[in-house]
N, C-alpha and C. Protein backbone atom coordinates (compact mmCIF):
# COMPACT_ATOMS: atom_id res chain seq x y z
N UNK A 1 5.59 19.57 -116.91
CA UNK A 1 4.60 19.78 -117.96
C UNK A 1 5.20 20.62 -119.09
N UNK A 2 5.17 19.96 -120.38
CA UNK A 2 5.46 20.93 -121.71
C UNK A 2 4.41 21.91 -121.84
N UNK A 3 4.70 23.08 -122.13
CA UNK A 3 4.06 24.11 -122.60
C UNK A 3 3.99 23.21 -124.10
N UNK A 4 2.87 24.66 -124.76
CA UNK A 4 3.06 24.58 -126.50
C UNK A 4 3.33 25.61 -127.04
N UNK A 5 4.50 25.01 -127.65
CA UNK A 5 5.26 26.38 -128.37
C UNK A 5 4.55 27.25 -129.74
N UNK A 6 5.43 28.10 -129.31
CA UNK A 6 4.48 28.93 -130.23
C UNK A 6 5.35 29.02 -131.90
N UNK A 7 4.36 28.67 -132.79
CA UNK A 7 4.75 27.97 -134.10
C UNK A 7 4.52 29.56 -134.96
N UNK A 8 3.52 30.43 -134.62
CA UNK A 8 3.37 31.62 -135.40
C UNK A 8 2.94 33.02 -134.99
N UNK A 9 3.62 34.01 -135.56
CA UNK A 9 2.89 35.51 -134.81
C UNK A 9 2.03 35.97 -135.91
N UNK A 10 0.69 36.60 -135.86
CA UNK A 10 0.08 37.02 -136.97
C UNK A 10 0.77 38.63 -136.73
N UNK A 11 1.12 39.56 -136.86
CA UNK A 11 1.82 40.68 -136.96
C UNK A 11 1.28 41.97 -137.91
N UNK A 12 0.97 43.34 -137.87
CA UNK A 12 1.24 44.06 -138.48
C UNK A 12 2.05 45.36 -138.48
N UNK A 13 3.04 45.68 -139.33
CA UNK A 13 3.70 47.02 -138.99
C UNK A 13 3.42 48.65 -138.68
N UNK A 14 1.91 48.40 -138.50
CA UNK A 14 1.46 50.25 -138.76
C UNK A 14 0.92 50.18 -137.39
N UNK A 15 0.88 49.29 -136.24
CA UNK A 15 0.09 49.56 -135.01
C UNK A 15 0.91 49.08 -133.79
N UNK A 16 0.61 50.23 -132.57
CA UNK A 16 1.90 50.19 -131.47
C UNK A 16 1.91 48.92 -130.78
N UNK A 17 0.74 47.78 -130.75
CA UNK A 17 0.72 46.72 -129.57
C UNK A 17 1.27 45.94 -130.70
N UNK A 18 1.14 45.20 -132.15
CA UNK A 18 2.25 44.09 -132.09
C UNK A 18 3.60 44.50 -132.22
N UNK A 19 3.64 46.02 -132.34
CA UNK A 19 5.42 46.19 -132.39
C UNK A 19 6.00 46.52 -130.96
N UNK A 20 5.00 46.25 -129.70
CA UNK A 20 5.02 45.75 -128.28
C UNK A 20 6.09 44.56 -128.49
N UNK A 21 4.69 43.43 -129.27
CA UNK A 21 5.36 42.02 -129.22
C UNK A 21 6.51 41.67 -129.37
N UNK A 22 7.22 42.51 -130.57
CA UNK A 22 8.31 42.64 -131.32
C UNK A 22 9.10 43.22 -130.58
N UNK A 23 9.13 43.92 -129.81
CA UNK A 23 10.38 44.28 -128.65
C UNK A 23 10.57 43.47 -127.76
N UNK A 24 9.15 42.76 -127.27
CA UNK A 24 9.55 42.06 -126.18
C UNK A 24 10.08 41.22 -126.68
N UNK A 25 10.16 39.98 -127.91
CA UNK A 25 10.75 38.79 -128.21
C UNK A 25 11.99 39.36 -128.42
N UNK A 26 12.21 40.77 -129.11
CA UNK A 26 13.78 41.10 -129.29
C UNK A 26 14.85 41.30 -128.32
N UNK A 27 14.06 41.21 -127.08
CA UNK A 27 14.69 41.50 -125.98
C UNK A 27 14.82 40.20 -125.22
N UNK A 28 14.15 39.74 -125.75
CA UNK A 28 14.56 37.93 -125.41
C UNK A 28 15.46 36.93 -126.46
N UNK A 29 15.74 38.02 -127.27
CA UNK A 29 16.71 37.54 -127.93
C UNK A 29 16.05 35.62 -129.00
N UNK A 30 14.26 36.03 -129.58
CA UNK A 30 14.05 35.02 -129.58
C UNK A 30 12.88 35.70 -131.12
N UNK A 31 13.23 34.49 -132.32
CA UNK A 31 12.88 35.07 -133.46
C UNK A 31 11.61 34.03 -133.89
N UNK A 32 10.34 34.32 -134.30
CA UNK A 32 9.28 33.60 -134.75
C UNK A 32 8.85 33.98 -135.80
N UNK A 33 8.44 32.99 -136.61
CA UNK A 33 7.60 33.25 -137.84
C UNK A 33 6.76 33.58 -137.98
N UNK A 34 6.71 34.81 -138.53
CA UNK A 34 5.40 35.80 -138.58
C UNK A 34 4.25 35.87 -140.03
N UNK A 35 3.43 36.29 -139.72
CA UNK A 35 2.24 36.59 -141.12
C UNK A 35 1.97 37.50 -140.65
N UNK A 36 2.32 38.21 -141.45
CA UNK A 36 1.58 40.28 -142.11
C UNK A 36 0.26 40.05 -142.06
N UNK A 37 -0.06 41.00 -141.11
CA UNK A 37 -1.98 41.31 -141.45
C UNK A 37 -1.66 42.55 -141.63
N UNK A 38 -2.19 43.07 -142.96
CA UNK A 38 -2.50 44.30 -143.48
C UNK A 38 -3.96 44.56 -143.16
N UNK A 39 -3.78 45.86 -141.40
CA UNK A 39 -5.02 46.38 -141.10
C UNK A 39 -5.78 47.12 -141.87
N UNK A 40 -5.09 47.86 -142.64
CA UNK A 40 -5.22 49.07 -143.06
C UNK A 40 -6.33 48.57 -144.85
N UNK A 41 -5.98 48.01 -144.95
CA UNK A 41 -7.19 46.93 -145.72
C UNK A 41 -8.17 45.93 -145.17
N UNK A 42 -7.77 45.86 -144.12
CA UNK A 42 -8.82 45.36 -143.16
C UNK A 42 -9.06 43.58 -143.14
N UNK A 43 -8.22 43.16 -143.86
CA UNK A 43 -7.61 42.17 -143.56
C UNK A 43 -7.94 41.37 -142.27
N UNK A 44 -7.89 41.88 -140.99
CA UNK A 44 -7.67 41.55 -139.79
C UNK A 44 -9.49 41.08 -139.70
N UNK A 45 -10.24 41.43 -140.46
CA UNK A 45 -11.90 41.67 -140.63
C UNK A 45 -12.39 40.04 -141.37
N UNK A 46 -11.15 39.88 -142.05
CA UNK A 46 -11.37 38.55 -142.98
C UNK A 46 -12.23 37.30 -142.19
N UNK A 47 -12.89 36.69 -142.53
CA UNK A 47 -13.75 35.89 -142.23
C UNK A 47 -13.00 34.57 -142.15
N UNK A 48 -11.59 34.50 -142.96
CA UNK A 48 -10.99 33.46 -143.30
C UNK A 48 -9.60 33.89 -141.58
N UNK A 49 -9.80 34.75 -141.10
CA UNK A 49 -8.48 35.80 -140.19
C UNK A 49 -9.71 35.03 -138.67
N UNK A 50 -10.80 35.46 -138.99
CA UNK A 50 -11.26 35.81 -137.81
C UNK A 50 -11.79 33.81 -137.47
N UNK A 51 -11.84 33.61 -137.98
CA UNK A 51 -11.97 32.21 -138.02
C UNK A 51 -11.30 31.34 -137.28
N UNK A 52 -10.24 31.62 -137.87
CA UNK A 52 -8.79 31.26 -137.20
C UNK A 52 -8.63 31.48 -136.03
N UNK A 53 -8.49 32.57 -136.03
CA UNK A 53 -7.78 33.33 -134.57
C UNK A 53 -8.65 33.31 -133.65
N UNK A 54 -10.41 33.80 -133.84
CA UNK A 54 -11.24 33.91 -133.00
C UNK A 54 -11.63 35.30 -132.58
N UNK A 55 -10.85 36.26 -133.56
CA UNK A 55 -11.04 37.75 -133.25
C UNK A 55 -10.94 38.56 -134.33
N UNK A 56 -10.98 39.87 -134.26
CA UNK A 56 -10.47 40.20 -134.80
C UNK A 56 -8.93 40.95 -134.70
N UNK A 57 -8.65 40.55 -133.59
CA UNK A 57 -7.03 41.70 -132.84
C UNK A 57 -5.56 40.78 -133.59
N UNK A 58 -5.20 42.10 -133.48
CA UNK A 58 -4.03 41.72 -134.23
C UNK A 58 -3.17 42.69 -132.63
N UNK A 59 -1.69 42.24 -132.58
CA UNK A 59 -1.44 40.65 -132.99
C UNK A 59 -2.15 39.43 -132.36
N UNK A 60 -1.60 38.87 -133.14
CA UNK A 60 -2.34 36.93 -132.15
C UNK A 60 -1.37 36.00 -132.33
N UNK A 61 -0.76 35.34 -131.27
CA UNK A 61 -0.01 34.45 -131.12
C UNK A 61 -0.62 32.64 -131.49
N UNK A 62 -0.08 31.92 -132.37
CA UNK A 62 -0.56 30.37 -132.50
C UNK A 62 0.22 29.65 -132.13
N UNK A 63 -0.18 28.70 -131.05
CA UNK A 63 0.85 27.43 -130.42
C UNK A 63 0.84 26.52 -131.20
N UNK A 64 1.27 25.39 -131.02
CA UNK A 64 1.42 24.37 -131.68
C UNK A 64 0.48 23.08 -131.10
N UNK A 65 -0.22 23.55 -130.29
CA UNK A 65 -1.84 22.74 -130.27
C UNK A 65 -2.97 23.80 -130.37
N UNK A 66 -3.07 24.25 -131.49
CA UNK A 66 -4.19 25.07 -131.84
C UNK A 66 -4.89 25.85 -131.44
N UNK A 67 -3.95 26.33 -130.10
CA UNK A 67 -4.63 27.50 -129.41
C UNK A 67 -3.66 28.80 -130.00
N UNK A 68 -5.17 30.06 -130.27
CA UNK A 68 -4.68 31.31 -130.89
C UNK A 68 -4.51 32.19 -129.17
N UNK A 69 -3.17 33.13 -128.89
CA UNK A 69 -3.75 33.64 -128.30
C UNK A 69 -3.50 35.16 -128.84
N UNK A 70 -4.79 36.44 -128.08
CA UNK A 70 -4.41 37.78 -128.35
C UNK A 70 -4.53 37.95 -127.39
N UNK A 71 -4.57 39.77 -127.21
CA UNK A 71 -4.06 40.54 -126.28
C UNK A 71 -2.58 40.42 -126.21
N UNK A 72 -2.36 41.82 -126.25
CA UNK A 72 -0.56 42.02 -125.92
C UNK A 72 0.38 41.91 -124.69
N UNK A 73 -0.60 41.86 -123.89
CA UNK A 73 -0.16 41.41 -122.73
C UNK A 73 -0.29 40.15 -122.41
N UNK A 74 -1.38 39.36 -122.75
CA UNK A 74 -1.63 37.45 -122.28
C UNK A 74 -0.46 37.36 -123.35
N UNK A 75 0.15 37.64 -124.75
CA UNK A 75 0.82 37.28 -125.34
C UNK A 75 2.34 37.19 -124.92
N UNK A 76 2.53 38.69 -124.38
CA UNK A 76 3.70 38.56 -123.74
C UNK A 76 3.75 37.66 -122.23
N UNK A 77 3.03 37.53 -121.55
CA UNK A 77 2.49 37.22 -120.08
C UNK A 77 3.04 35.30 -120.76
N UNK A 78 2.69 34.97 -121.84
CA UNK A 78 3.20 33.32 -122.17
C UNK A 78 4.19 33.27 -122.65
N UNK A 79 4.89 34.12 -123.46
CA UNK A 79 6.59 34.44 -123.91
C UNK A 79 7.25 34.45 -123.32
N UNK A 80 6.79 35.62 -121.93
CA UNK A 80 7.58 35.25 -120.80
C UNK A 80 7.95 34.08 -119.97
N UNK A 81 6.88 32.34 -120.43
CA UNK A 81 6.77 31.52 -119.34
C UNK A 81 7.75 30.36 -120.09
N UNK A 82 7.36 30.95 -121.67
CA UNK A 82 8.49 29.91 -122.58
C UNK A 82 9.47 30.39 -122.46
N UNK A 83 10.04 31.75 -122.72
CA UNK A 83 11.49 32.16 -122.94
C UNK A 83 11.33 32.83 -121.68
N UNK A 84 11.77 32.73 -120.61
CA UNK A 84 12.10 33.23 -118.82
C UNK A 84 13.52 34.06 -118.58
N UNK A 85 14.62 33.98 -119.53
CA UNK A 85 15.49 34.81 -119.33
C UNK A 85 15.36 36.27 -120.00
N UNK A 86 15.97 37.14 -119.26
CA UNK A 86 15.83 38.17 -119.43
C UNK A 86 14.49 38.78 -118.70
N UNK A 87 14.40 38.71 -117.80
CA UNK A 87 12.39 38.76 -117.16
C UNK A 87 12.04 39.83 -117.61
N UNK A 88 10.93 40.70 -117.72
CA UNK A 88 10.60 41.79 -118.84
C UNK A 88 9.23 41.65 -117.99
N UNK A 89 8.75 41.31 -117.20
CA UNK A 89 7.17 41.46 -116.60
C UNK A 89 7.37 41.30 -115.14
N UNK A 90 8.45 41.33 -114.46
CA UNK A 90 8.56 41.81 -113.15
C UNK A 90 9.01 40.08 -112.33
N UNK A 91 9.63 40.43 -111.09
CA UNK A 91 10.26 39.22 -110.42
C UNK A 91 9.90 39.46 -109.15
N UNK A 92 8.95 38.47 -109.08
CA UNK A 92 7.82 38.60 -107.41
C UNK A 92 6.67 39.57 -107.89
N UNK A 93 6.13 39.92 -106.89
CA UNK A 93 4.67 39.85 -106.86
C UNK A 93 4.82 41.42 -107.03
N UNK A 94 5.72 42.05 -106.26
CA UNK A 94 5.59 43.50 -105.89
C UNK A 94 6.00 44.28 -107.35
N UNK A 95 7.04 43.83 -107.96
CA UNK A 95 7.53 43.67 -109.47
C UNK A 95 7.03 43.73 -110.09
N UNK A 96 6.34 42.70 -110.48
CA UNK A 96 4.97 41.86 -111.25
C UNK A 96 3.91 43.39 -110.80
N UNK A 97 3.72 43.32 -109.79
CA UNK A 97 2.50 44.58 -110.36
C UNK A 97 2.62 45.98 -110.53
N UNK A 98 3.78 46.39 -110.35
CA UNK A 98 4.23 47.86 -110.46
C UNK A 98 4.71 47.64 -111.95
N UNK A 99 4.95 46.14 -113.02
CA UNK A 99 5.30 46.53 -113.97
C UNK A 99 3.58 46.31 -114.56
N UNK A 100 2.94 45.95 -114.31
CA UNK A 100 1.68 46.04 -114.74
C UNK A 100 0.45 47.09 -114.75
N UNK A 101 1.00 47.78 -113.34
CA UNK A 101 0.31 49.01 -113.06
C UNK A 101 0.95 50.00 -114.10
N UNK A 102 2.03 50.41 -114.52
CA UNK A 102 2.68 51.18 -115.16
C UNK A 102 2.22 51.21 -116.68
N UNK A 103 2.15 49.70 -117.18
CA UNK A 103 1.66 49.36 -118.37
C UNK A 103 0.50 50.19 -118.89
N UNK A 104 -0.23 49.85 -117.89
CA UNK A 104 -1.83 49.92 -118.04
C UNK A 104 -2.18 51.93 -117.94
N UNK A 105 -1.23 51.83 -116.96
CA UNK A 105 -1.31 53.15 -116.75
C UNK A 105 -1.20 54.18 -118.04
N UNK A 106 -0.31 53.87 -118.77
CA UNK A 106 0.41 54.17 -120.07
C UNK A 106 -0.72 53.99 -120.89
N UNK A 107 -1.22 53.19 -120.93
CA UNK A 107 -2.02 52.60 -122.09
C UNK A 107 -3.61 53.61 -121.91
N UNK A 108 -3.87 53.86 -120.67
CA UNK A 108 -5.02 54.66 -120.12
C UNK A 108 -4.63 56.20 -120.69
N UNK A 109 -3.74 56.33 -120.10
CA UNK A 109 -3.51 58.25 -120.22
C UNK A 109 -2.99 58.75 -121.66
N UNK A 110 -1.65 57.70 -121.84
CA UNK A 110 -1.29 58.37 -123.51
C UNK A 110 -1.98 57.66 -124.71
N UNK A 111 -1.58 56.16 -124.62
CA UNK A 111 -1.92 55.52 -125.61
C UNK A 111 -3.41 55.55 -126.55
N UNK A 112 -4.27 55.37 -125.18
CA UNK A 112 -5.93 55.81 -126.00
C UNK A 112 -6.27 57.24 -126.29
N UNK A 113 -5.46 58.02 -125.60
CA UNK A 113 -5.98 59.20 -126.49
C UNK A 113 -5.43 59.63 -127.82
N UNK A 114 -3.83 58.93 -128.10
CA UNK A 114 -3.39 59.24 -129.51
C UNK A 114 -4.07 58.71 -130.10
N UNK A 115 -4.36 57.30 -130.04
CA UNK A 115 -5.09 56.50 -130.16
C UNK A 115 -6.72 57.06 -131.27
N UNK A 116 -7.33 57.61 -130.43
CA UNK A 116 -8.90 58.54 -130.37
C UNK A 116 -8.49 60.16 -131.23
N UNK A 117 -7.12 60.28 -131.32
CA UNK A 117 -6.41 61.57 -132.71
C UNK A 117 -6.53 61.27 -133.55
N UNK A 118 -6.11 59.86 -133.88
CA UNK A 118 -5.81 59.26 -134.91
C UNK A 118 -7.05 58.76 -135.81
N UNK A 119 -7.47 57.90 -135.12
CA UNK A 119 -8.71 57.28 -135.79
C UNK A 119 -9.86 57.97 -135.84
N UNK A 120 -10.18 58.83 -134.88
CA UNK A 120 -11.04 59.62 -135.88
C UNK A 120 -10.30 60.98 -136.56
N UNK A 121 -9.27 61.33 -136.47
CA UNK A 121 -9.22 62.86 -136.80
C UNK A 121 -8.50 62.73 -138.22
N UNK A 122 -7.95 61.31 -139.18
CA UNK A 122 -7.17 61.21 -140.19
C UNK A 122 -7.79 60.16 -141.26
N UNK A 123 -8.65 60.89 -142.08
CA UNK A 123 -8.78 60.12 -143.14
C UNK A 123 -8.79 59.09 -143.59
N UNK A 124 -7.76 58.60 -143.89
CA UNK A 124 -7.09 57.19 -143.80
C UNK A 124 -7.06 55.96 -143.33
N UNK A 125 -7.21 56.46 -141.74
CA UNK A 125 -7.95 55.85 -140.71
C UNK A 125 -9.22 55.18 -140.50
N UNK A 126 -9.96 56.13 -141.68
CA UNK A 126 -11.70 55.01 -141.62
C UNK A 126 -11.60 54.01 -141.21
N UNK A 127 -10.58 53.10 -142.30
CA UNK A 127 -10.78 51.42 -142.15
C UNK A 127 -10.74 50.84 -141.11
N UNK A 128 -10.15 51.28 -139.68
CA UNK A 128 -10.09 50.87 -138.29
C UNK A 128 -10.69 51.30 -137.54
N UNK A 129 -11.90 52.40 -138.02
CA UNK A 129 -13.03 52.79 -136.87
C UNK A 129 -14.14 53.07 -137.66
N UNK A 130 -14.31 52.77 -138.80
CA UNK A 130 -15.78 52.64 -139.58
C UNK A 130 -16.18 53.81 -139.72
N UNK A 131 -17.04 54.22 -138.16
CA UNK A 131 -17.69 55.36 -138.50
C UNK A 131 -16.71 56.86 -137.28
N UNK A 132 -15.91 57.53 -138.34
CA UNK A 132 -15.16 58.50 -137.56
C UNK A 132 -16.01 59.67 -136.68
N UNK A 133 -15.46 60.22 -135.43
CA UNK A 133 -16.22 61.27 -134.90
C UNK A 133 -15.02 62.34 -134.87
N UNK A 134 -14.76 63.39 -135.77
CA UNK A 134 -13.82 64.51 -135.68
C UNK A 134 -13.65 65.08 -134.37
N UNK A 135 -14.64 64.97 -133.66
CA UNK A 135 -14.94 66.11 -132.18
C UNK A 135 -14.46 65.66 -131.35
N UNK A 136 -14.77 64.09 -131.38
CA UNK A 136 -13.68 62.97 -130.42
C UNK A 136 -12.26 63.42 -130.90
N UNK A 137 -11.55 62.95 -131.89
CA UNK A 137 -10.36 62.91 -132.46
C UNK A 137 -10.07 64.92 -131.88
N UNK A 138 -10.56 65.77 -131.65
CA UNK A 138 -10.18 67.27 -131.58
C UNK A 138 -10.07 67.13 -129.47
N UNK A 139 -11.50 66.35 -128.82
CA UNK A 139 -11.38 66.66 -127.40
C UNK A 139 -9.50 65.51 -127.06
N UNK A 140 -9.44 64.60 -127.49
CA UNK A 140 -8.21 63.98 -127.39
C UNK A 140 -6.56 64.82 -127.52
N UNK A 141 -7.05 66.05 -128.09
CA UNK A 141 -5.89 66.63 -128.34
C UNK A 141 -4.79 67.13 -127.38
N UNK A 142 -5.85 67.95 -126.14
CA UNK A 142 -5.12 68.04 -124.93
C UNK A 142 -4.98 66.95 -123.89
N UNK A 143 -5.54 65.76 -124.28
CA UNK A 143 -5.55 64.80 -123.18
C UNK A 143 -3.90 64.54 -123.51
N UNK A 144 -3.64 64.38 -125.12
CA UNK A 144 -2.64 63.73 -124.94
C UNK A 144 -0.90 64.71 -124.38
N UNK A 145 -1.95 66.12 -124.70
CA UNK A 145 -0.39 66.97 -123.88
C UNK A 145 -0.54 66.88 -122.71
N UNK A 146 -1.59 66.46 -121.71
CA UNK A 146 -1.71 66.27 -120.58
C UNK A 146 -0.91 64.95 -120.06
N UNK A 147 -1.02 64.02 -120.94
CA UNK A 147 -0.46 62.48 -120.92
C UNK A 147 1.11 62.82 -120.41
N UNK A 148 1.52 63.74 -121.74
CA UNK A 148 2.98 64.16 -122.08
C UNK A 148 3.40 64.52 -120.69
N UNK A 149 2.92 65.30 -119.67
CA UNK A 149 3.46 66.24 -118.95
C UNK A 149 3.03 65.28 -117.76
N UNK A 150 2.20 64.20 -117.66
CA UNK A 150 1.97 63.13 -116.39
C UNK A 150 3.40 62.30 -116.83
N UNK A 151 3.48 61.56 -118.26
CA UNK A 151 4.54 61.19 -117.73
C UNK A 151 5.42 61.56 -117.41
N UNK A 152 6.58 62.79 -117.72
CA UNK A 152 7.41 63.17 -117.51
C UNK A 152 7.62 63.53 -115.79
N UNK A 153 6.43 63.69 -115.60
CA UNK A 153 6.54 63.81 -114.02
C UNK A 153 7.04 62.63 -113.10
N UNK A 154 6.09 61.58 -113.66
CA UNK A 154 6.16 60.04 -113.33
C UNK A 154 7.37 59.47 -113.33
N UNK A 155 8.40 59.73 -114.42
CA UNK A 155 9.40 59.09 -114.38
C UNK A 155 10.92 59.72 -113.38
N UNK A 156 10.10 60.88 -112.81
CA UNK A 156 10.89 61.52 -111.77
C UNK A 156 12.66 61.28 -111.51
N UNK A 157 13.32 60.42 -111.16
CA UNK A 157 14.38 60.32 -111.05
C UNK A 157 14.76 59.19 -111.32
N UNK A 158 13.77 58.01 -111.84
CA UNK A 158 13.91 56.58 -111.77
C UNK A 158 14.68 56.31 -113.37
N UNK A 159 15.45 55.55 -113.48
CA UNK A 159 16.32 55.15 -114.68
C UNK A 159 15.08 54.58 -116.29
N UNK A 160 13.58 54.05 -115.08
CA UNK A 160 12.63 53.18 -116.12
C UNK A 160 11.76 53.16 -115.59
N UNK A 161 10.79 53.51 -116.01
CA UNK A 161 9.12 53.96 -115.68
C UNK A 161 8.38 53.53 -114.50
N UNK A 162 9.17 51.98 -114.06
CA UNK A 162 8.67 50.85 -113.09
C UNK A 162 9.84 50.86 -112.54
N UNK A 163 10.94 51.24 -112.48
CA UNK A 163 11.79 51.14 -111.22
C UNK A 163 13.59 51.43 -112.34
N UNK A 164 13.78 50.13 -111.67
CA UNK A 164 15.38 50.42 -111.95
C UNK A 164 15.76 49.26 -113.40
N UNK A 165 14.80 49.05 -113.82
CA UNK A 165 15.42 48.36 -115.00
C UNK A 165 14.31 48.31 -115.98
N UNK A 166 14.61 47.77 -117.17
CA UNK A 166 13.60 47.70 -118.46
C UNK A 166 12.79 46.49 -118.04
N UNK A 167 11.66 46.98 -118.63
CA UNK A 167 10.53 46.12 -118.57
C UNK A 167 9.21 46.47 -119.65
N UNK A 168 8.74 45.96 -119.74
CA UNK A 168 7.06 45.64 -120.73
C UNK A 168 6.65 47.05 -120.52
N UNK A 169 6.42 48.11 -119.07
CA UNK A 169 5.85 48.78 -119.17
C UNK A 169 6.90 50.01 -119.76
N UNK A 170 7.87 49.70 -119.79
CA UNK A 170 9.16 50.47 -121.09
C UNK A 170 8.60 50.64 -122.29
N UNK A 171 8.33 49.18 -122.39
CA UNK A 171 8.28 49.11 -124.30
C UNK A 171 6.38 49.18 -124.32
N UNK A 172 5.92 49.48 -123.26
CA UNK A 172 4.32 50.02 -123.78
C UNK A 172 5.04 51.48 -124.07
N UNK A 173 5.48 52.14 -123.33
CA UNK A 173 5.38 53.58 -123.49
C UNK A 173 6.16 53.89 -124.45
N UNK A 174 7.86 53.53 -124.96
CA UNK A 174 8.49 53.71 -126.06
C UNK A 174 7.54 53.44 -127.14
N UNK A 175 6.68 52.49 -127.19
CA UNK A 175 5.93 52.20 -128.78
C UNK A 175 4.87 53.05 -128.75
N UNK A 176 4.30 53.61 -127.44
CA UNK A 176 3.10 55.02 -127.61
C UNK A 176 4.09 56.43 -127.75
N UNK A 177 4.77 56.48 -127.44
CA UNK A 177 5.26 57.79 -127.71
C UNK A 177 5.70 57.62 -129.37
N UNK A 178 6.60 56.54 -129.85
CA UNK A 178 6.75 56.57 -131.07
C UNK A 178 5.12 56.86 -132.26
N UNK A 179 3.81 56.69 -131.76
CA UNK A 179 2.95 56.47 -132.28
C UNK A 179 2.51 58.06 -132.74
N UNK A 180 2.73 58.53 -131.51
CA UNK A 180 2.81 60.44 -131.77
C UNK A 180 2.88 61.03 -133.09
N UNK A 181 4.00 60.06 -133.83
CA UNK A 181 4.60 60.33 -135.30
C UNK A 181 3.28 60.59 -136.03
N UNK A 182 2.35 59.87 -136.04
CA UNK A 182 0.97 59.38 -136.38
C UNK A 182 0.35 60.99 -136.58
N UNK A 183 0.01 61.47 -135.47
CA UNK A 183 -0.48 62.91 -135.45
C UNK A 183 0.32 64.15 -135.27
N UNK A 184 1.40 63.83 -135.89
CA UNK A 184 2.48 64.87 -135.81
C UNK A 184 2.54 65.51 -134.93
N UNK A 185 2.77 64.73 -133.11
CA UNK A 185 3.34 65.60 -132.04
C UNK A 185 4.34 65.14 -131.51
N UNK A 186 5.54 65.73 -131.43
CA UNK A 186 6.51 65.27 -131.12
C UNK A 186 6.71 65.45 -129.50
N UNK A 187 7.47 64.98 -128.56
CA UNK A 187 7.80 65.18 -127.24
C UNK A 187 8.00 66.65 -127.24
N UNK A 188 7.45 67.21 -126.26
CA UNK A 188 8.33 68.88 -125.98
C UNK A 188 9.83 68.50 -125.48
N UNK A 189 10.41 69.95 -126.25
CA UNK A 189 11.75 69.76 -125.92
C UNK A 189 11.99 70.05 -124.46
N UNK A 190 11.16 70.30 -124.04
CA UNK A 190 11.36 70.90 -122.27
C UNK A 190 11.38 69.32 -121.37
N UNK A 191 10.78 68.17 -121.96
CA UNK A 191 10.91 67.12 -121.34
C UNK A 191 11.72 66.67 -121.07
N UNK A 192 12.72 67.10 -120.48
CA UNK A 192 14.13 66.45 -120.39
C UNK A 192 14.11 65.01 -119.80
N UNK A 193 13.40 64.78 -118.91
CA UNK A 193 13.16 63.56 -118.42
C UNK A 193 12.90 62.52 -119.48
N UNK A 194 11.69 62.44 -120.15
CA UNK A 194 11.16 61.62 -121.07
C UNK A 194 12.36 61.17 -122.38
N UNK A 195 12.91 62.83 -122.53
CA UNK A 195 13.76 62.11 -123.75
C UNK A 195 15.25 61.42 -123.15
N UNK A 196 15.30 61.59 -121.81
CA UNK A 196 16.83 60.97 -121.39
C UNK A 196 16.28 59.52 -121.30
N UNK A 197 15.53 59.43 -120.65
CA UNK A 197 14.65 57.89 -121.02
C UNK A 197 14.79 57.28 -122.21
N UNK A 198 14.33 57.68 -123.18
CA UNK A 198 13.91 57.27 -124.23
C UNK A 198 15.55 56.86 -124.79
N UNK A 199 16.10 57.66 -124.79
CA UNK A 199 17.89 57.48 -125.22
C UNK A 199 18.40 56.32 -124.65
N UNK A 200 17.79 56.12 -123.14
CA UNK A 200 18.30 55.04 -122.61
C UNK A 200 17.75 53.41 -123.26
N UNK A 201 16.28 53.57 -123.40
CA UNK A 201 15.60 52.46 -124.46
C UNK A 201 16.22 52.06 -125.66
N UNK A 202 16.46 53.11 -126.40
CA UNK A 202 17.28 52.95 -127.92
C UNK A 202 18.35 52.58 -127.22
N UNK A 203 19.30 52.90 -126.78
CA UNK A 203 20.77 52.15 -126.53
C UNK A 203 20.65 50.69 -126.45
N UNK A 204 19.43 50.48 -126.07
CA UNK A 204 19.43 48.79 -125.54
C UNK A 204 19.58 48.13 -127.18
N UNK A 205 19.19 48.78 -128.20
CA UNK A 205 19.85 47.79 -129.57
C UNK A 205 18.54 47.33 -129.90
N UNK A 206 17.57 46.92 -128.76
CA UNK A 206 16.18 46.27 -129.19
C UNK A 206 15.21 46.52 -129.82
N UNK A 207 15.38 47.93 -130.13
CA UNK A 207 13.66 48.71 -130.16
C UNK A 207 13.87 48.52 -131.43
N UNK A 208 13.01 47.35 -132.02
CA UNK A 208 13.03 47.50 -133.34
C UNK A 208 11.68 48.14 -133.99
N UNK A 209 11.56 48.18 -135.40
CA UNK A 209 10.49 48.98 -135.86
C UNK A 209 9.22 47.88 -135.71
């Protein structure tokens, strides 16, 4: 059975899940034609966007029989089934869910609370949460030094978050920690763990912006 290939990425540069996407295809060594959605104008809101795609999430992947898909994970979860070398979402079952548990895990503890800094606590931000709550964006503040100091624990002696090699739940956490930039917190320097990690991610050549 032919799959359907995927003919387009809708993409934008200011948010951590399609520059997910963008590591994972770079790490598959595999280049697609993309369209800029400018969130930050809200774009992604377009009637002519949402039509299309069926959402409003960015990114969204289009095959070449007219199916849109989103979510950053079903997106990568079909990248992986077209382009299979290099595996990046785990090999067997036990694999497969320790790189999924990790993901998610990431996405629970750090990601939504920078996440909940950001959008409500920065101005700017309106356009992606309408109506801001400051108090939210202020209780998020220690969740996310709490995040900081779970992972560093987590990654204990292991070379990569899920075991002994790079994977999806890598490049969830490299693109949430890069997001930090956002609310000006950088890693503590006491993390020695997190940033020997992170050194090891950048070496790979992939992590693009």
């Amino acid at each position: 059975m032919t799959l359907p290939q995927p003919v387009m990425l809708y993409d934008t540069a200011r948010a951590p899940n399609p520059r997910r996407v963008r590591i994972f295809l770079a790490e598959k060594g595999v280049s697609l034609p993309t369209t800029e959605i400018d969130i930050m104008a809200g774009q992604h809101f377009d009637k002519a966007y949402r039509g299309k795609v069926g959402s409003h999430n960015v990114p969204a992947l289009e095959l070449d029989d007219g199916t849109f898909l989103t979510e950053t994970v079903a997106i990568c979860r079909y990248l992986e089934a077209i382009y299979p070398d290099n595996n990046l979402l785990g090999d067997g079952p036990l694999e497969q869910s320790l790189v999924e548990m990790w993901s998610r895990r990431i996405e629970t503890h750090l990601m939504m609370p920078i996440a909940f800094v950001a959008r409500h606590g920065i101005a700017g931000m309106q356009a992606l949460e309408r109506e801001q709550c400051p108090a939210w964006s202020e209780h998020n503040v220690p969740r996310v030094a709490a995040g900081l100091r779970w992972f560093e624990k987590c990654l204990g002696d292991k070379s990569f978050i899920a075991g002994d090699r790079f994977t999806l739940a890598d490049i969830t956490a490299f693109c949430t920690l890069d997001f930090m930039r956002l609310i000006r917190t950088p890693i503590p320097e006491e993390n020695l763990r997190t940033h020997a990690w992170r050194a090891r991610c950048k070496a790979r050549g992939t992590i693009v912006s």
